[in-house]
N, C-alpha and C. Protein backbone atom coordinates (compact mmCIF):
# COMPACT_ATOMS: atom_id res chain seq x y z
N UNK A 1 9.86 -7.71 -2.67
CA UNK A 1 8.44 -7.65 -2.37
C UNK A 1 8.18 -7.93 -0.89
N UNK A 2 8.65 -8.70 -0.35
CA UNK A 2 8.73 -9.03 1.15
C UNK A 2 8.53 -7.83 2.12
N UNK A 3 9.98 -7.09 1.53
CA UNK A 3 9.96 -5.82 2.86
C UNK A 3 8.35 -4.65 2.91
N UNK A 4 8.18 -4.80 1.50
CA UNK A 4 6.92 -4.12 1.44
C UNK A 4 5.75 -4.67 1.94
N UNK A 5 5.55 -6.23 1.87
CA UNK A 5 4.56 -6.73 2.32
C UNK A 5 4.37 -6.85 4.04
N UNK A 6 5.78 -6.61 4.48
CA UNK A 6 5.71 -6.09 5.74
C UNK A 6 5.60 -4.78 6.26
N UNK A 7 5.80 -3.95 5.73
CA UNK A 7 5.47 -3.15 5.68
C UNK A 7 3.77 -2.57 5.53
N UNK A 8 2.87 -3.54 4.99
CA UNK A 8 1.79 -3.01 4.26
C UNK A 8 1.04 -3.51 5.31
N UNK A 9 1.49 -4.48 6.06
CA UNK A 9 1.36 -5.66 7.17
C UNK A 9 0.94 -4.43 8.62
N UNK A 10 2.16 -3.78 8.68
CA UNK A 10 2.49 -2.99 9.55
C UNK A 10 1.34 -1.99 9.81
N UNK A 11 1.11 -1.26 8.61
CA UNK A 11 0.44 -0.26 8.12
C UNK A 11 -1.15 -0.59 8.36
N UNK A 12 -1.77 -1.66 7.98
CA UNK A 12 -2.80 -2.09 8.67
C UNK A 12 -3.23 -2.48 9.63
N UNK A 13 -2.15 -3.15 10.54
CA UNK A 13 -2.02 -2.83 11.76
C UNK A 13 -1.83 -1.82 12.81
N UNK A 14 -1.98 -0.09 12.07
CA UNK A 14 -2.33 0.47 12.56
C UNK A 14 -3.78 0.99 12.62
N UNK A 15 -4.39 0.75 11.53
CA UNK A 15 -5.53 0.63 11.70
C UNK A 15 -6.33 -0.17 12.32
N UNK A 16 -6.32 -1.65 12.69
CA UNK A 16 -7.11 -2.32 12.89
C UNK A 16 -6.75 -3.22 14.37
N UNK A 17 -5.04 -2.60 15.21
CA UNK A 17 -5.25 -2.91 16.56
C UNK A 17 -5.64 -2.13 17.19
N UNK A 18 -5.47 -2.71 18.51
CA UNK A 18 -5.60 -1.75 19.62
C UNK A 18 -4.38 -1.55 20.71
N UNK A 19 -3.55 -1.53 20.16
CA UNK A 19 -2.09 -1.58 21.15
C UNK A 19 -0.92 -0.09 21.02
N UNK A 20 0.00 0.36 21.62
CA UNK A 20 0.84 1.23 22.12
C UNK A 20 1.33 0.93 20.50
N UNK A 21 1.75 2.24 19.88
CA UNK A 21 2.53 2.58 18.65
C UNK A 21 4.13 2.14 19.21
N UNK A 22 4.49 1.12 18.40
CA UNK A 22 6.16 0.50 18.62
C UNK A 22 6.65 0.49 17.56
N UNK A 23 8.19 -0.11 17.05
CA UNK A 23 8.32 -0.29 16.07
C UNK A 23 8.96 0.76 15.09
N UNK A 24 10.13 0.14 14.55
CA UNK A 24 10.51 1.23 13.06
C UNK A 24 9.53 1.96 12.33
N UNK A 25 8.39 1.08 12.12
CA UNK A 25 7.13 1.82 10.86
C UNK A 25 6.88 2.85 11.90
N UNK A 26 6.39 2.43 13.43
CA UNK A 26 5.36 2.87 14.15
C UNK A 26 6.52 4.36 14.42
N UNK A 27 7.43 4.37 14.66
CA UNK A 27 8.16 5.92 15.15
C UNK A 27 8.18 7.18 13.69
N UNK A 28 7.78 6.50 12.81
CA UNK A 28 7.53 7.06 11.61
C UNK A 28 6.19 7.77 11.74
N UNK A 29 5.26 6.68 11.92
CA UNK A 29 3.61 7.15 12.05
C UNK A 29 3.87 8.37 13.31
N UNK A 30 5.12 7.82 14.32
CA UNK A 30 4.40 9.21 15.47
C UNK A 30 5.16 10.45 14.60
N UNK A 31 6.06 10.37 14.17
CA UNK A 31 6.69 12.22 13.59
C UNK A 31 4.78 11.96 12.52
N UNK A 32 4.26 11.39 11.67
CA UNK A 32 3.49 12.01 10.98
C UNK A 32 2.18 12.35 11.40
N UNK A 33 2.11 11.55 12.67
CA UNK A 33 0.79 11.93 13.31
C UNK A 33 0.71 12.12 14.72
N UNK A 34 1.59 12.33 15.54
CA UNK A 34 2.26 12.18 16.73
C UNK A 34 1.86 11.01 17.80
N UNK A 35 2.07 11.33 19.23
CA UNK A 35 2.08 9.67 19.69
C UNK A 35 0.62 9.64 19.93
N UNK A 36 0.07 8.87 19.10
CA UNK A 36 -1.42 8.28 19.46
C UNK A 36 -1.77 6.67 19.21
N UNK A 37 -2.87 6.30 19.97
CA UNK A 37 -2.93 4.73 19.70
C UNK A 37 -3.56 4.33 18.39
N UNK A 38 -2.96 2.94 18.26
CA UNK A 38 -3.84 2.68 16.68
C UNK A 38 -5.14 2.11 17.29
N UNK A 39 -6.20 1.92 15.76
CA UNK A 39 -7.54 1.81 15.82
C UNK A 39 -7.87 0.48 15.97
N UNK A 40 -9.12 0.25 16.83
CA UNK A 40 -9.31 -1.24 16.92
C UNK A 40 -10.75 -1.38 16.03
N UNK A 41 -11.18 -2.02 14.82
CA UNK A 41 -12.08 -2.64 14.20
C UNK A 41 -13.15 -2.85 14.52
N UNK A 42 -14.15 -1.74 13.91
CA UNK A 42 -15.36 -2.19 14.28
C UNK A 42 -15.61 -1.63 16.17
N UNK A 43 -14.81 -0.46 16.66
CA UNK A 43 -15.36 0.34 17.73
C UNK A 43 -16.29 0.94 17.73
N UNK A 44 -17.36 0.88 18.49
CA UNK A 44 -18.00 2.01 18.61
C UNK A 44 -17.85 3.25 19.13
N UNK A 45 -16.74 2.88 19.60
CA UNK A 45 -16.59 4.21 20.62
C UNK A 45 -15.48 5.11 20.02
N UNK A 46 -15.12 4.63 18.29
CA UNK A 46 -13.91 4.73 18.01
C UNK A 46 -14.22 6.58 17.62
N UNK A 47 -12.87 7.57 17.91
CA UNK A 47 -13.24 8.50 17.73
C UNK A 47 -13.15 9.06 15.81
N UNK A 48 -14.03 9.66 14.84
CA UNK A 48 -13.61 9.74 13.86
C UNK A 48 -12.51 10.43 13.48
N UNK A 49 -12.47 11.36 13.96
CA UNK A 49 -11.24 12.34 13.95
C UNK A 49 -10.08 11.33 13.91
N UNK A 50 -9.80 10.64 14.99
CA UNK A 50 -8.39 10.11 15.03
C UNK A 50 -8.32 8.84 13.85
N UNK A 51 -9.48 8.42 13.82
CA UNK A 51 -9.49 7.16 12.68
C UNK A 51 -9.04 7.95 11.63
N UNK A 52 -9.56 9.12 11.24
CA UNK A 52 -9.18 9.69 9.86
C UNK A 52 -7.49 10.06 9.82
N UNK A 53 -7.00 10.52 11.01
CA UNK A 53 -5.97 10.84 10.59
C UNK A 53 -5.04 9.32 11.21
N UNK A 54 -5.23 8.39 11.53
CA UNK A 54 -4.72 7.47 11.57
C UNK A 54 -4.59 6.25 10.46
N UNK A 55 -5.81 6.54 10.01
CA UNK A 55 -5.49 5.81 7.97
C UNK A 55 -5.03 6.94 7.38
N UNK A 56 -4.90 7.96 7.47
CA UNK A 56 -3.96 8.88 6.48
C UNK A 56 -3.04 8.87 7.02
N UNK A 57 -2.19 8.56 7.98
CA UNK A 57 -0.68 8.78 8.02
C UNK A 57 -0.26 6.92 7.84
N UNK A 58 -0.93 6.06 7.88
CA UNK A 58 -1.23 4.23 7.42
C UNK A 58 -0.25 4.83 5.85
N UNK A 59 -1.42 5.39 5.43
CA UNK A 59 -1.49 5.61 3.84
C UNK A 59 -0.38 6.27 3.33
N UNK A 60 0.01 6.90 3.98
CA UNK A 60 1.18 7.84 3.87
C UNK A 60 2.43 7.75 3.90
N UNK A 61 2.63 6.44 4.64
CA UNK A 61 3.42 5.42 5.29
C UNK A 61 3.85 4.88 4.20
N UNK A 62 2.89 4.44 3.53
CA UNK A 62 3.04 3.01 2.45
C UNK A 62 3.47 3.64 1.61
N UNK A 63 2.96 4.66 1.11
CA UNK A 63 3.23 5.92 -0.30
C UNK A 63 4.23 6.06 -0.19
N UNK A 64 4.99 6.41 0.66
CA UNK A 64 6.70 6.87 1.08
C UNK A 64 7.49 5.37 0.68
N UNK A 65 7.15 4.50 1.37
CA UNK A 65 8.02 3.26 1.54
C UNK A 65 7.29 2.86 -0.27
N UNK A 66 6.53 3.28 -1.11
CA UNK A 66 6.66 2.64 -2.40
C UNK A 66 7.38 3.42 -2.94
N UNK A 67 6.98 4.63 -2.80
CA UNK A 67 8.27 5.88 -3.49
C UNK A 67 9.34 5.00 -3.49
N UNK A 68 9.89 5.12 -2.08
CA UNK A 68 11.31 4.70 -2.05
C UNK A 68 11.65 3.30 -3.08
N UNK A 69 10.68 2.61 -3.43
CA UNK A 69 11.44 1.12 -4.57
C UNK A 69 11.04 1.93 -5.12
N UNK A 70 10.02 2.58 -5.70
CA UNK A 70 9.84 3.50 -7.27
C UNK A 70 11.40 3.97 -7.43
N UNK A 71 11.77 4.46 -6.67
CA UNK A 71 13.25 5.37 -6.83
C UNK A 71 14.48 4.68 -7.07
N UNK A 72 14.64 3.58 -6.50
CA UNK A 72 15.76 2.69 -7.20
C UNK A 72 15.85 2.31 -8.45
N UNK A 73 17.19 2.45 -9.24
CA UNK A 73 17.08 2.19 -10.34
C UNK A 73 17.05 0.52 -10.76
N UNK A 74 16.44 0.24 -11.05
CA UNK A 74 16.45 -1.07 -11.73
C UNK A 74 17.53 -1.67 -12.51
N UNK A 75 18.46 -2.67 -11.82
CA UNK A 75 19.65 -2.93 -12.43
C UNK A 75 19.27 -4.50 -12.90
N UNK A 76 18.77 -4.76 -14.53
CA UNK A 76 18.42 -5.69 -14.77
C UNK A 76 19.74 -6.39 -15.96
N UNK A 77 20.74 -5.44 -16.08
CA UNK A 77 21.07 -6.25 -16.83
C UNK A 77 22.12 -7.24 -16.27
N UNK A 78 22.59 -7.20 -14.45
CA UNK A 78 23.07 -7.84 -14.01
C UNK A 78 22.45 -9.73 -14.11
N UNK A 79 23.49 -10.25 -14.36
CA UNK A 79 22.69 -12.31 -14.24
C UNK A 79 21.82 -11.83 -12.64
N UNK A 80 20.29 -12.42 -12.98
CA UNK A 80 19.99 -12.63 -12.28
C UNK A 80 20.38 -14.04 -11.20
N UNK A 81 19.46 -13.46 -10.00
CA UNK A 81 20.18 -15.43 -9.04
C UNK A 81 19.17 -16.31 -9.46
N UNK A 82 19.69 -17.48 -9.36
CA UNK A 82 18.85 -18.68 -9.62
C UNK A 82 17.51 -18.21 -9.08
N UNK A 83 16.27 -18.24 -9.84
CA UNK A 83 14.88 -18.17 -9.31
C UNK A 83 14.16 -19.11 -8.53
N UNK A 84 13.46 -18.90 -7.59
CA UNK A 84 13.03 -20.13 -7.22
C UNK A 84 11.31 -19.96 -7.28
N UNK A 85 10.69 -19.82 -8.17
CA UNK A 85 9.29 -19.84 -9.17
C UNK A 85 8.48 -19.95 -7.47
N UNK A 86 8.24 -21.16 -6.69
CA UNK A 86 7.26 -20.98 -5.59
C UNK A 86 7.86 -20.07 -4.90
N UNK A 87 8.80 -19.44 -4.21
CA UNK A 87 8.89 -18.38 -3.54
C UNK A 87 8.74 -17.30 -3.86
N UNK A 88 8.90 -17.06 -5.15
CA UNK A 88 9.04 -15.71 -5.44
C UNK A 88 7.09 -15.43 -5.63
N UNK A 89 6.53 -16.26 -6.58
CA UNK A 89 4.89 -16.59 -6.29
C UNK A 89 4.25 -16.34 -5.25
N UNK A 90 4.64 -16.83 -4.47
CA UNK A 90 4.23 -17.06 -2.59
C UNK A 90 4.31 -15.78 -2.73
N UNK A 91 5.32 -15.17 -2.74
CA UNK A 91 6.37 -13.60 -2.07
C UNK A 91 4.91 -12.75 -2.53
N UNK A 92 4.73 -12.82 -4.04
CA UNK A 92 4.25 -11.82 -5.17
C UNK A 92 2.31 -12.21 -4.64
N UNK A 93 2.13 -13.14 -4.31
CA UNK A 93 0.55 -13.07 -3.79
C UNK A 93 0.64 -12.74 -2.27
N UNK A 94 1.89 -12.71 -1.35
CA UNK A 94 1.42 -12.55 -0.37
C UNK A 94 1.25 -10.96 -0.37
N UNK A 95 2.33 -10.09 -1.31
CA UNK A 95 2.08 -8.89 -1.27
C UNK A 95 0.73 -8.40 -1.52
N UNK A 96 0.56 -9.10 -2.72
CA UNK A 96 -1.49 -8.79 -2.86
C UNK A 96 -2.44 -9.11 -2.11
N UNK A 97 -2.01 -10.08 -1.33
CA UNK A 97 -3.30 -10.49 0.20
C UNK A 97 -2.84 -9.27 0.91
N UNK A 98 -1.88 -9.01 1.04
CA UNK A 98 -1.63 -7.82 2.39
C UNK A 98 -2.13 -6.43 1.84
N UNK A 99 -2.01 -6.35 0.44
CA UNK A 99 -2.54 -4.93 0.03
C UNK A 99 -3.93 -5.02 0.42
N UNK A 100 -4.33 -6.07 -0.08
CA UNK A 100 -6.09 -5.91 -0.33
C UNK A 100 -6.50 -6.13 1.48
N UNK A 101 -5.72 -7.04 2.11
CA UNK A 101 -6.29 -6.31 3.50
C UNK A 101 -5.56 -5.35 4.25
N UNK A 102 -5.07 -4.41 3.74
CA UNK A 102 -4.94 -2.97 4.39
C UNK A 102 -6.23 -2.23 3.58
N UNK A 103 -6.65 -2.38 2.20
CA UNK A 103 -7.53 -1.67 1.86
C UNK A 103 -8.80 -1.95 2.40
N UNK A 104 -9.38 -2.91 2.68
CA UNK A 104 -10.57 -3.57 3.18
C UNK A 104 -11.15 -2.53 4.24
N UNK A 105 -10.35 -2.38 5.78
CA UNK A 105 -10.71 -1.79 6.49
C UNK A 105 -10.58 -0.30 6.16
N UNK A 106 -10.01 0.27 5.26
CA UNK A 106 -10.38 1.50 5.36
C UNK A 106 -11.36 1.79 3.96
N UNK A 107 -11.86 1.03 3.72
CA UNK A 107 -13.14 0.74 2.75
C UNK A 107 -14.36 0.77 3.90
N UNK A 108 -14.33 -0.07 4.75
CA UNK A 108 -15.14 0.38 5.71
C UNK A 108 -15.26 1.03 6.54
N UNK A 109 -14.03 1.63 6.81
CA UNK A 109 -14.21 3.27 8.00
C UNK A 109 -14.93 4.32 6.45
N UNK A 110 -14.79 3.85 5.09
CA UNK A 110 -15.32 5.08 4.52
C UNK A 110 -16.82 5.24 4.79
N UNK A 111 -16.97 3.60 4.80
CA UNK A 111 -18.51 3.39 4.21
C UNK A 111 -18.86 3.51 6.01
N UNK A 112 -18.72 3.40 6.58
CA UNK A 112 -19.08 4.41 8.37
C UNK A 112 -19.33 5.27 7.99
N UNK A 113 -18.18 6.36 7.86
CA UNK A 113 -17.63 7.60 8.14
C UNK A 113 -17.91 8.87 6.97
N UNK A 114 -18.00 8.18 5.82
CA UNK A 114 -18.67 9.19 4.69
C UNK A 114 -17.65 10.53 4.63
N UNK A 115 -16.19 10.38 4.38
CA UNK A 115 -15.19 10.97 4.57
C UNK A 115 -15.81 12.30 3.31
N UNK A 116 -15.25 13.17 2.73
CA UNK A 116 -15.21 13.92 1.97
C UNK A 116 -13.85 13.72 0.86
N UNK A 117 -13.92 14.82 0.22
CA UNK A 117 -12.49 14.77 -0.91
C UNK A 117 -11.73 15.60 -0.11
N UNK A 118 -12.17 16.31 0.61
CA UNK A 118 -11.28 17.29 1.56
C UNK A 118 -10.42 16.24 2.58
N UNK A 119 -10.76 15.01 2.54
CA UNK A 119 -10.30 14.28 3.65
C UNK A 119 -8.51 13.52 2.87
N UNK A 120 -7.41 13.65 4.05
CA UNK A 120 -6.73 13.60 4.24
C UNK A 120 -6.34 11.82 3.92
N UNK A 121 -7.59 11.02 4.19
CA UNK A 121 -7.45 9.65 3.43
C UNK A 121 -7.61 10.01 1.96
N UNK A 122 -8.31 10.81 1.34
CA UNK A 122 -9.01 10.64 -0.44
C UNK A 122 -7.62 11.14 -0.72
N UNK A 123 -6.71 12.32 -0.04
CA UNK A 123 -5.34 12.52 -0.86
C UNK A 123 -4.67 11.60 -0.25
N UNK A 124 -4.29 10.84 -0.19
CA UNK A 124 -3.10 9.71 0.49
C UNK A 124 -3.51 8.69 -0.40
N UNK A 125 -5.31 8.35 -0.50
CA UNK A 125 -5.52 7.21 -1.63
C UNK A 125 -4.99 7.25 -3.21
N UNK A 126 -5.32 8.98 -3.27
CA UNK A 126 -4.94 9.61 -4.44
C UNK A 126 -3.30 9.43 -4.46
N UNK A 127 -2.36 9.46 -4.13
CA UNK A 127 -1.14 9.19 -3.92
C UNK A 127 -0.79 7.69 -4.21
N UNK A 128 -1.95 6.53 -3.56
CA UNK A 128 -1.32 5.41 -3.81
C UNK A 128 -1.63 5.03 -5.00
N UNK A 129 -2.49 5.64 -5.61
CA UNK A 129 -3.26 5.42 -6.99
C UNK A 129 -2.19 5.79 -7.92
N UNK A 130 -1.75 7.16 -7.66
CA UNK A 130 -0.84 7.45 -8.94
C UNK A 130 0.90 6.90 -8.66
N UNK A 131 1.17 6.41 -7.55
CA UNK A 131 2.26 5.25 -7.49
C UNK A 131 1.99 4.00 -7.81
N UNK A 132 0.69 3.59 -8.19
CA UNK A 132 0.67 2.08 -9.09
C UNK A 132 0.44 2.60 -10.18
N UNK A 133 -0.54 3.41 -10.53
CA UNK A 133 -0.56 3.19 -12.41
C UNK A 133 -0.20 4.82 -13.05
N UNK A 134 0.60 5.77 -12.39
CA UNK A 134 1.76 7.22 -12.80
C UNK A 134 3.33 6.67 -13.06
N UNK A 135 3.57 7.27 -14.11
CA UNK A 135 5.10 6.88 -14.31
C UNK A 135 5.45 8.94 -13.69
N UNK A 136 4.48 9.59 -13.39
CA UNK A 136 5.06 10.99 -13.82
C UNK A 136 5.32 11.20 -11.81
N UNK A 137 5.09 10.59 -10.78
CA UNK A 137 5.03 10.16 -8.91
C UNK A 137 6.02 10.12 -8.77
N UNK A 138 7.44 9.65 -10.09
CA UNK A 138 8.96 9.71 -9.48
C UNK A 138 9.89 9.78 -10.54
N UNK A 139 11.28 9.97 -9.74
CA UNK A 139 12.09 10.29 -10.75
C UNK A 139 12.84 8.99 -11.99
N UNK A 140 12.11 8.01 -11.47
CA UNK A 140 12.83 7.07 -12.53
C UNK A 140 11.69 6.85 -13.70
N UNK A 141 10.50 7.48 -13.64
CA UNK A 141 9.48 7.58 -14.96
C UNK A 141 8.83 6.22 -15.01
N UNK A 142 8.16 5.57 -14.25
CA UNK A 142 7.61 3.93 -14.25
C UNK A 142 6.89 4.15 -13.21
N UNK A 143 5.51 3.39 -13.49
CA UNK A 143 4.74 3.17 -12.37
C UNK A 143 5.06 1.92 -11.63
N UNK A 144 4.18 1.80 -10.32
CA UNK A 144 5.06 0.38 -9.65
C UNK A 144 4.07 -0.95 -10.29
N UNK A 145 3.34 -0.97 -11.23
CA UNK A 145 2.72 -1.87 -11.65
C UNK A 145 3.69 -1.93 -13.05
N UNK A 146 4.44 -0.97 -13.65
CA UNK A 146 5.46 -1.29 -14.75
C UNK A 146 6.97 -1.58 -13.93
N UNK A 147 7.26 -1.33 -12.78
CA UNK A 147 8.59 -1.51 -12.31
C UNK A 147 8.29 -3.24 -11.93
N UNK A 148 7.21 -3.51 -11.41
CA UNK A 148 6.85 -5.02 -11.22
C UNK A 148 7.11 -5.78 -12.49
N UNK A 149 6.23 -5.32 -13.61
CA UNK A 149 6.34 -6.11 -14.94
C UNK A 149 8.19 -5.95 -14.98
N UNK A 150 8.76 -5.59 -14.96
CA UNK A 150 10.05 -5.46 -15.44
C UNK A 150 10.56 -6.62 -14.49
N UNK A 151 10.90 -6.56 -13.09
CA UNK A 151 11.22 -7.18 -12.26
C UNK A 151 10.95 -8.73 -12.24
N UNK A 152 9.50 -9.13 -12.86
CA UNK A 152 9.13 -10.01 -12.95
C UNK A 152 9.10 -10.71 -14.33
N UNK A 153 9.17 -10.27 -15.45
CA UNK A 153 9.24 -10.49 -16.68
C UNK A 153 10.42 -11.59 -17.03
N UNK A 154 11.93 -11.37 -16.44
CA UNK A 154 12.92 -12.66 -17.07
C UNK A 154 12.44 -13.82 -16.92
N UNK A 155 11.95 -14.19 -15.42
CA UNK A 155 11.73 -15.55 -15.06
C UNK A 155 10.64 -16.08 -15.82
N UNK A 156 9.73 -16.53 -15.81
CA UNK A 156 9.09 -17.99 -16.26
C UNK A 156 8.12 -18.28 -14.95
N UNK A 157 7.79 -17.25 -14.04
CA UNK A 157 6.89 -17.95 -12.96
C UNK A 157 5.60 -17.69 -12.79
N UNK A 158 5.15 -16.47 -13.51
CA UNK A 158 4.27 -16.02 -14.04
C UNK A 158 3.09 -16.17 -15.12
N UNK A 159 1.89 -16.22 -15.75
CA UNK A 159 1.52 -16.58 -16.62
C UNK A 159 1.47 -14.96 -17.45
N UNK A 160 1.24 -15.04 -18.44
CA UNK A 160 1.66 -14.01 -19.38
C UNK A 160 0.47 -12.90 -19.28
N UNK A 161 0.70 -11.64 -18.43
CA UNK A 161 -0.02 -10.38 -18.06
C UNK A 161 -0.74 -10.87 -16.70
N UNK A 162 -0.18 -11.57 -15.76
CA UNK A 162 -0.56 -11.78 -14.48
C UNK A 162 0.00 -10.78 -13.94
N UNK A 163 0.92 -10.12 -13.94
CA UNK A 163 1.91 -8.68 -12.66
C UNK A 163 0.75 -7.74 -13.10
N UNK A 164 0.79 -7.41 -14.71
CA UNK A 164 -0.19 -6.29 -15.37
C UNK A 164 -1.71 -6.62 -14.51
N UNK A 165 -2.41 -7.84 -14.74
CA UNK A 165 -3.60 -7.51 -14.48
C UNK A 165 -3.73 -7.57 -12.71
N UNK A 166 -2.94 -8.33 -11.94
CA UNK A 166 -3.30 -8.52 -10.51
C UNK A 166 -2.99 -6.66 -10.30
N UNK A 167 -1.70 -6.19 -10.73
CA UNK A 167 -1.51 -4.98 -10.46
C UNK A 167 -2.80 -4.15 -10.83
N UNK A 168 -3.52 -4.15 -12.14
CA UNK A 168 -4.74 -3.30 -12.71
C UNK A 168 -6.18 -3.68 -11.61
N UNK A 169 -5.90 -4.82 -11.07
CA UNK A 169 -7.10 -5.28 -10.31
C UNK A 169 -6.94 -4.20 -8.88
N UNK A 170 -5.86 -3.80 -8.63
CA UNK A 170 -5.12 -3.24 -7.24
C UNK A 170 -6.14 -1.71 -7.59
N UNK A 171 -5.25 -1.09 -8.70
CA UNK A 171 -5.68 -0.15 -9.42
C UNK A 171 -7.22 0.60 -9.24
N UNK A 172 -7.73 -0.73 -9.46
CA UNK A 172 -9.29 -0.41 -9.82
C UNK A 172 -10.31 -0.71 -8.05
N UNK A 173 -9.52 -1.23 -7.42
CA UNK A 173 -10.02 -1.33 -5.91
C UNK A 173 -9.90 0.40 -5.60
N UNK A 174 -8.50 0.57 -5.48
CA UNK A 174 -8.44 2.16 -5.25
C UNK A 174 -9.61 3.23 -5.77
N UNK A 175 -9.32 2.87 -7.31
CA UNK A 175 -10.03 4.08 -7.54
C UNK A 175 -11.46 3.69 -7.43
N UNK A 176 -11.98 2.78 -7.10
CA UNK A 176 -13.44 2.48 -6.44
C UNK A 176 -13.43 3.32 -5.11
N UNK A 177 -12.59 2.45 -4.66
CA UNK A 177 -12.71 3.66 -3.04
C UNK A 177 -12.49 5.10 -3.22
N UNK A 178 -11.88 5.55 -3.58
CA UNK A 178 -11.85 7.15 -4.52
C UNK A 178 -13.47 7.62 -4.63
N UNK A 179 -13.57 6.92 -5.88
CA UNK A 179 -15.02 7.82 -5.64
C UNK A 179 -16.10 7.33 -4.80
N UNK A 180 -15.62 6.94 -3.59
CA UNK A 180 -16.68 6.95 -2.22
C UNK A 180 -16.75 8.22 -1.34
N UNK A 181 -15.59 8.80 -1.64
CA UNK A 181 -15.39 10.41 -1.17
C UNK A 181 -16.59 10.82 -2.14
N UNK A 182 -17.34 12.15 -1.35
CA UNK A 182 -18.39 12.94 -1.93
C UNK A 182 -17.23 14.20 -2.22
């Protein structure tokens, strides 16, 4: 969960600085959107055009890098390692603080910007939507809110349908922002 939460880290940080594209994530964002600067929060001067295609290649970013754990096979019947219940906790909410603030700001470039369904964020949202709750997004048949329940299910650190519902809460942010596209 870590590498993703840095990752998701990353990804909102292209939206919401104002500094030179660097970085492993960032040489990714330039092949998908070429070399341009990320967005600084709340500009006025910010141009829409580039905001739009700078949360869609954010978005696009993340979709790829969840694919990629969607795609590993899950090797559970190996002994797991000793658990350690507060880290892995810590690990598993920090991923959900970092999701919910990468979504935040581009909740409010919508509610600016009044994007369309034609817009290049509504398919990238549409993408992250059906990589949390589609088993049909990859080849191992599980969504990443059922590859979580699995992952998280041996241990004991959890209360019983906490992965399910924090994941369904994720779920339902998305498809709120979804239908903010006209």
């Amino acid at each position: 969960m870590g590498n993703l939460t840095v990752i998701t880290d990353e990804c909102r940080e292209h939206i919401v600085d104002e500094s030179e594209v660097v970085g492993e994530v960032d040489d990714i964002a330039r092949v998908l959107m070429g070399d341009q600067r990320m967005l600084k929060g709340g500009n006025e001067d910010e141009d829409e055009m580039e905001i739009e295609d700078t949360i869609a290649a954010s978005l696009h970013l993340l979709c790829s890098s969840i694919l990629t754990e969607l795609e590993k096979p899950l090797n559970l019947t190996s002994q797991p390692p000793e658990q350690n219940c507060t880290v892995t906790t810590v690990q598993y909410h920090a991923f959900l603080s970092s999701t919910a603030n990468f979504l935040f700001p581009i909740q409010e470039r919508q509610m600016k910007y009044r994007w369309t369904s034609r817009s290049a964020v509504f398919e990238n949202l549409g993408w992250l939507q059906a990589l949390w709750a589609s088993r049909k997004t990859n080849s191992q048949d599980r969504s990443f809110i059922e590859q979580q329940i699995e992952l998280y299910k041996q241990g004991s650190c959890f209360e019983k349908n906490e992965v399910l519902r924090r994941g369904v809460e994720v779920v339902e942010w998305v498809n709120d922002l979804i239908d903010m596209f006209a």
